[in-house]
C-alpha atoms as a PDB file:
ATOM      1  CA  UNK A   1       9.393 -95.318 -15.083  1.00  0.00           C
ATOM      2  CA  UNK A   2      12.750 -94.154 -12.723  1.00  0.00           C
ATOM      3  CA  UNK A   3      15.743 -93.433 -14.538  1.00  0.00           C
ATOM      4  CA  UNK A   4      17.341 -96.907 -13.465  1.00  0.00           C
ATOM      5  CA  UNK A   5      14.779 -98.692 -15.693  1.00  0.00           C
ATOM      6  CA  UNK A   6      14.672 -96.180 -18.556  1.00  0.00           C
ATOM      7  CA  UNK A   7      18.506 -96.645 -19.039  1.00  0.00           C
ATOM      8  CA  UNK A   8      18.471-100.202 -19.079  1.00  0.00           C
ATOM      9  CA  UNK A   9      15.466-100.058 -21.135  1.00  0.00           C
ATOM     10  CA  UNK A  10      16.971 -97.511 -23.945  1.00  0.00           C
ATOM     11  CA  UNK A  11      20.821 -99.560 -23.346  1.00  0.00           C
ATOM     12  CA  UNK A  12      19.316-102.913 -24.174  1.00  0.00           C
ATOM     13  CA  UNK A  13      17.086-101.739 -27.057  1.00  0.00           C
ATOM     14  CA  UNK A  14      20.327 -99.467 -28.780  1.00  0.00           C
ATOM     15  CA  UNK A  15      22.144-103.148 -28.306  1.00  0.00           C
ATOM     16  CA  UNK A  16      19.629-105.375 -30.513  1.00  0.00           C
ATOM     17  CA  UNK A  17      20.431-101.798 -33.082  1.00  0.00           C
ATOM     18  CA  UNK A  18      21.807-102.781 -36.389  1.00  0.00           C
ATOM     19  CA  UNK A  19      23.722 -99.174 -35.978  1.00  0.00           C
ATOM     20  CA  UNK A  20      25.756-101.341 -33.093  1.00  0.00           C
ATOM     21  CA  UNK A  21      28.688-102.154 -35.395  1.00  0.00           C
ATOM     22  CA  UNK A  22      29.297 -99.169 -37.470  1.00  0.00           C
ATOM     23  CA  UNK A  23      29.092 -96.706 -34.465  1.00  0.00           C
ATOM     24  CA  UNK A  24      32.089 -99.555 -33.215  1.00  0.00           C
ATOM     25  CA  UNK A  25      33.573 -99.729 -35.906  1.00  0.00           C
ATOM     26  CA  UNK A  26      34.222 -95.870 -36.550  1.00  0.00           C
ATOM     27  CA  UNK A  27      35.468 -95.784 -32.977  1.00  0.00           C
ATOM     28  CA  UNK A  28      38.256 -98.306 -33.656  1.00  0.00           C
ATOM     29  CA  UNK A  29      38.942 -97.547 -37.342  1.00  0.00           C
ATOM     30  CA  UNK A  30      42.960 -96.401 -36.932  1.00  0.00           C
ATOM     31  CA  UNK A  31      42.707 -94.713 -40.363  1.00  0.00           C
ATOM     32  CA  UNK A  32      39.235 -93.130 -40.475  1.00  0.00           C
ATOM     33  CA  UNK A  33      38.118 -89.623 -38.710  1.00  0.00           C
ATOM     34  CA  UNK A  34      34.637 -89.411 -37.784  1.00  0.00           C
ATOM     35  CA  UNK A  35      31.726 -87.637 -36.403  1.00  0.00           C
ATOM     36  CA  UNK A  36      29.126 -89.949 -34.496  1.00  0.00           C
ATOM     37  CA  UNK A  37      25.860 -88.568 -34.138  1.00  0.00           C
ATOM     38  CA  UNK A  38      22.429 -89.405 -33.084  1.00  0.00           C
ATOM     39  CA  UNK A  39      21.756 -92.844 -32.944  1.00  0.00           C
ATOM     40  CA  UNK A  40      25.365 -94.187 -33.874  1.00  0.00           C
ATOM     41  CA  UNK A  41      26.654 -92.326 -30.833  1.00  0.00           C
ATOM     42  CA  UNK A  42      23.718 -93.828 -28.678  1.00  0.00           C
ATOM     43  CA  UNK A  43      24.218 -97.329 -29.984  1.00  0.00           C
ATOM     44  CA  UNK A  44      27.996 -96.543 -29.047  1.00  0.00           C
ATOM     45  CA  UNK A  45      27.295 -95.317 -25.292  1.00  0.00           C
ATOM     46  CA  UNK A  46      24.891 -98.393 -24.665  1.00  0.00           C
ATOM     47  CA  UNK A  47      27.528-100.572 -25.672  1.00  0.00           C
ATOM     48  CA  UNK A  48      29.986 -99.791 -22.976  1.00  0.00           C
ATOM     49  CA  UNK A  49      30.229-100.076 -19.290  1.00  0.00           C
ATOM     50  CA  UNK A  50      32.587 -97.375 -18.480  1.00  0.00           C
ATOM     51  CA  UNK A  51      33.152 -94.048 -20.730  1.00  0.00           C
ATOM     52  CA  UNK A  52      37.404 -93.659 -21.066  1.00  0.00           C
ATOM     53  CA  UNK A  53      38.237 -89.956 -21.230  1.00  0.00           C
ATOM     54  CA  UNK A  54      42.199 -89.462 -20.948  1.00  0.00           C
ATOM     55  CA  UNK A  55      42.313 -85.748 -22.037  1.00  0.00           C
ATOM     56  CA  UNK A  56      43.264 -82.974 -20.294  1.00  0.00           C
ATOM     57  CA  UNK A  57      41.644 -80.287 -22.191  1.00  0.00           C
ATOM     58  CA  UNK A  58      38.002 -80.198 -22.202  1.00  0.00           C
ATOM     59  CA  UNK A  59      36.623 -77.043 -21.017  1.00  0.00           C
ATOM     60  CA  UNK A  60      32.443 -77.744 -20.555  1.00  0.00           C
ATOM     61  CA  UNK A  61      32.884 -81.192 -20.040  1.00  0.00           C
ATOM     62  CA  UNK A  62      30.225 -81.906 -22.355  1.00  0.00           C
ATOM     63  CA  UNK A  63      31.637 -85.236 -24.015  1.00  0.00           C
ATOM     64  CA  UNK A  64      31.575 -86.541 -20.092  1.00  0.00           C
ATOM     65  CA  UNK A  65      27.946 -84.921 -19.554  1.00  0.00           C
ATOM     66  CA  UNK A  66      27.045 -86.915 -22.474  1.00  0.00           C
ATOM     67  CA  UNK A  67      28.545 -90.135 -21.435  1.00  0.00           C
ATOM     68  CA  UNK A  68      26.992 -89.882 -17.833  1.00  0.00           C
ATOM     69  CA  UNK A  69      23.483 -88.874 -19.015  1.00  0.00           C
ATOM     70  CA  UNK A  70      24.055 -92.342 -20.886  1.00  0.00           C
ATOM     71  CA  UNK A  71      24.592 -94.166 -17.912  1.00  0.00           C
ATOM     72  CA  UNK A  72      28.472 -94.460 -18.012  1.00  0.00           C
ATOM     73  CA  UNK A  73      30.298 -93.312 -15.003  1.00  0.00           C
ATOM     74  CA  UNK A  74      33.470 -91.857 -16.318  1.00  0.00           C
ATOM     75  CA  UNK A  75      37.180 -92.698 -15.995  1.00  0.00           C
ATOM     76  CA  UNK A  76      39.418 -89.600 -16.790  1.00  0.00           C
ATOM     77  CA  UNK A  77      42.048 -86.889 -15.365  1.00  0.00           C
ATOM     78  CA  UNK A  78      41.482 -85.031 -12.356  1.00  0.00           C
ATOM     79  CA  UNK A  79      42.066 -81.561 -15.110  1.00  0.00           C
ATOM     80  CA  UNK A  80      39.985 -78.938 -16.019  1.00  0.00           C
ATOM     81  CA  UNK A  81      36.295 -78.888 -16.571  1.00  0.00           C
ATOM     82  CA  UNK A  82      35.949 -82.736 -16.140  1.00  0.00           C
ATOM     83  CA  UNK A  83      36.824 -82.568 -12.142  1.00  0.00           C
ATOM     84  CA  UNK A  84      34.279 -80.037 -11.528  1.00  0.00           C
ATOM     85  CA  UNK A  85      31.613 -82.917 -13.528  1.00  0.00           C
ATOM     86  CA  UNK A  86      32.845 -86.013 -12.025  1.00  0.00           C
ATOM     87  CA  UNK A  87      32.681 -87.314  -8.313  1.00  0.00           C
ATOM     88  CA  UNK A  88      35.406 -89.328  -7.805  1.00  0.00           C
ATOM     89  CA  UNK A  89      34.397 -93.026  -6.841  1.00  0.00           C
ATOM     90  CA  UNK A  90      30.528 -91.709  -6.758  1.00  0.00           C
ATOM     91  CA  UNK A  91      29.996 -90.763 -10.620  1.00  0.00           C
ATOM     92  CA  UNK A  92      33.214 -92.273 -11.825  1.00  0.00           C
ATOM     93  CA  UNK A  93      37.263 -92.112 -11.162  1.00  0.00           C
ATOM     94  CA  UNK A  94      39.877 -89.798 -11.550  1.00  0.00           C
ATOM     95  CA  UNK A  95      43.064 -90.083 -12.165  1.00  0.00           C
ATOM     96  CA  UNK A  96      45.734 -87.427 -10.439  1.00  0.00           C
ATOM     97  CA  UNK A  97      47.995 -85.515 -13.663  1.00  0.00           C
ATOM     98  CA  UNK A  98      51.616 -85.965 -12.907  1.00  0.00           C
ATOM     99  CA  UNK A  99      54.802 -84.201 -14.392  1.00  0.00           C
ATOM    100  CA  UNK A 100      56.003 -87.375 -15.692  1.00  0.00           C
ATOM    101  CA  UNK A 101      53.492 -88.894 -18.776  1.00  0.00           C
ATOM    102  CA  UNK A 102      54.341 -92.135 -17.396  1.00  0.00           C
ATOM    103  CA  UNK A 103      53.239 -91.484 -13.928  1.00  0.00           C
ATOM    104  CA  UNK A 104      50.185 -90.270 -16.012  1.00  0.00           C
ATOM    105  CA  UNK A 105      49.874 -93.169 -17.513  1.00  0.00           C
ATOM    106  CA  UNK A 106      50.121 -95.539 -14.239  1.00  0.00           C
ATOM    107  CA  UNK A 107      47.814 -93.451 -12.778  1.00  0.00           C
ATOM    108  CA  UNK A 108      44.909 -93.595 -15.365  1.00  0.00           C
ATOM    109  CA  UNK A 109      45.255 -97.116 -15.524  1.00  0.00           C
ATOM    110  CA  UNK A 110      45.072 -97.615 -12.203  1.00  0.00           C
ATOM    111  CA  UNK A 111      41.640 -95.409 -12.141  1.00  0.00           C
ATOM    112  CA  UNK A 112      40.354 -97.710 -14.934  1.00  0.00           C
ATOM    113  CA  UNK A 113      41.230-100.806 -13.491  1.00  0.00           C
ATOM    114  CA  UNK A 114      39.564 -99.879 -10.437  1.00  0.00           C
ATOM    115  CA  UNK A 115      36.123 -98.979 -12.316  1.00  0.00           C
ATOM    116  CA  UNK A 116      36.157-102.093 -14.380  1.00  0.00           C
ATOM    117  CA  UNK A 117      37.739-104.525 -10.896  1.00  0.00           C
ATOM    118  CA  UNK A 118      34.481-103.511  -8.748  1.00  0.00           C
ATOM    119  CA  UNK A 119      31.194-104.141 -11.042  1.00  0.00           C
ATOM    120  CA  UNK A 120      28.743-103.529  -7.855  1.00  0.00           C
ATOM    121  CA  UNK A 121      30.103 -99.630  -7.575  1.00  0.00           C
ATOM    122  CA  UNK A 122      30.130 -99.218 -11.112  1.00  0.00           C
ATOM    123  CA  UNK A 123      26.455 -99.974 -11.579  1.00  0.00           C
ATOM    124  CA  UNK A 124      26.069 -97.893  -8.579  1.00  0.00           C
ATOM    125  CA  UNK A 125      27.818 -94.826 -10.555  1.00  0.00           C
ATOM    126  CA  UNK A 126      25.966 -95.473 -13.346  1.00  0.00           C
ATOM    127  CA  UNK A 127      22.715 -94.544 -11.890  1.00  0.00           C
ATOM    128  CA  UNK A 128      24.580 -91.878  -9.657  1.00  0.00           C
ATOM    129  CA  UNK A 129      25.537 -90.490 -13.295  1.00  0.00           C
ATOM    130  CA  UNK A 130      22.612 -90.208 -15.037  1.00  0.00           C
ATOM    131  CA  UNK A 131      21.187 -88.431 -11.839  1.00  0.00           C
ATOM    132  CA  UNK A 132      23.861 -85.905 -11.729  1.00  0.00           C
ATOM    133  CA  UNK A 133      24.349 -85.403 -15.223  1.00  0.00           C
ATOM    134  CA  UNK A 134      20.535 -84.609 -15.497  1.00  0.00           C
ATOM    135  CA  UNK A 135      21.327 -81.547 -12.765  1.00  0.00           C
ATOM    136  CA  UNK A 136      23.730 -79.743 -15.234  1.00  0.00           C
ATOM    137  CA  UNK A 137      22.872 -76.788 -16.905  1.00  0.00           C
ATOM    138  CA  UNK A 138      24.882 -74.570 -19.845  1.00  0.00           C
ATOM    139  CA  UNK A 139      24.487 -71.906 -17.665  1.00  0.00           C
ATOM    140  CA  UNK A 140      26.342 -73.711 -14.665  1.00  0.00           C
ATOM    141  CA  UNK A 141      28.992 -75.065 -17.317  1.00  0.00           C
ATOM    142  CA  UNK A 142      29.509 -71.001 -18.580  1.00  0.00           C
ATOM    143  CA  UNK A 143      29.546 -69.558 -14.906  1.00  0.00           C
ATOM    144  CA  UNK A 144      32.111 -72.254 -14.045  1.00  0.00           C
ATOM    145  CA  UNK A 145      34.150 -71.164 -17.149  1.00  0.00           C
ATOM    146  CA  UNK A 146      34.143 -67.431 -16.022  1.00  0.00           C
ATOM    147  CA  UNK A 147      34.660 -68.406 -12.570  1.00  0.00           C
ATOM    148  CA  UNK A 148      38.114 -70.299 -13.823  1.00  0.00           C
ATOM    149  CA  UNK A 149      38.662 -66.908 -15.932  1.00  0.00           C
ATOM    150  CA  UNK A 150      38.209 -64.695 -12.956  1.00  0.00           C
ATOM    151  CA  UNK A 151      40.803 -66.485 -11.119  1.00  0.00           C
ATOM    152  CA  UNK A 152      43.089 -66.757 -13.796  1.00  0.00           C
ATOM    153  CA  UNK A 153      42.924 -62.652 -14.156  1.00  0.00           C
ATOM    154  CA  UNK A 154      43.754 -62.595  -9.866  1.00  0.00           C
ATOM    155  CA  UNK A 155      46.715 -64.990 -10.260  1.00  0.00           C
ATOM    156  CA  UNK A 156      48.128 -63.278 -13.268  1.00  0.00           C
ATOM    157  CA  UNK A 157      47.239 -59.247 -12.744  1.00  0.00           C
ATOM    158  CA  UNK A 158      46.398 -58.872  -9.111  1.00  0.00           C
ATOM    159  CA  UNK A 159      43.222 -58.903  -6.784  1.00  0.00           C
ATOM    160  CA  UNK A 160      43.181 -55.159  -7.230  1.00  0.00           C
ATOM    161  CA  UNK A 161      41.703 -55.428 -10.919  1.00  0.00           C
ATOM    162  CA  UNK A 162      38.753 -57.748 -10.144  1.00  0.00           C
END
């Protein structure tokens, strides 16, 4: 079995799930903080089309990892971590950071209109996901981490100290 088939397989057997609604409904709950784990979480990736990520702050990029070894191609900001994970218009879309939040804005919607406007490419980076996602290592995530270190300590001290 490719991983095409395996996905479908595991999306359209987490959708007949009675743990469907609660994962949804913990998601959506204004009022309630939550942790969804294991099958919830699962039942909550098979349910979607494309995985929304409008944060500028992840560091591993292991929420998006997650969401792409689920078959979701990603929309979120071209920011740290996450632009090293996703391939624009290939594994998902993303959208430029501005100095303005509403330029921010604009430009995230804009990303996720265009994943959810075109369904042929996003089934297309939904397989392309799963394949790259299943590439990445913690070991590539770390090395990418001290890379970003590295050239934080040139910027800020000097290339001498390196």
């Amino acid at each position: 079995m490719d991983l095409q088939d395996r996905n479908w397989k595991l999306s359209f057997q987490m959708k007949k799930s009675l743990l469907l609604l609660p994962a949804i409904w913990r998601v959506l709950s204004p009022n309630f903080l939550f942790n969804v784990v294991g099958e919830e979480l699962a039942a909550a990736y098979a349910s979607c089309d494309i995985f929304a990520f409008p944060s500028k702050s992840e560091t591993f990029g292991q929420v998006v990892l997650e969401a792409q070894a689920s078959g979701l191609p990603v929309v979120a900001f071209c920011a740290e971590g996450v632009c090293d994970i996703i391939q624009d218009g290939r594994t998902g879309w993303l959208a430029p950071t501005d100095p303005t939040q509403e330029s921010e804005f604009l430009n995230f919607e804009t990303a996720l209109l265009a994943a959810l406007n075109t369904e042929e490419t996003r089934k297309t980076a939904s397989i392309e996901a799963v394949r790259w996602a299943a590439g990445w290592t913690w070991s590539e995530a770390t090395e990418k981490a001290v890379d970003a270190y590295r050239d934080a300590i040139r910027i800020g001290v000097g290339e001498n100290l390196v």
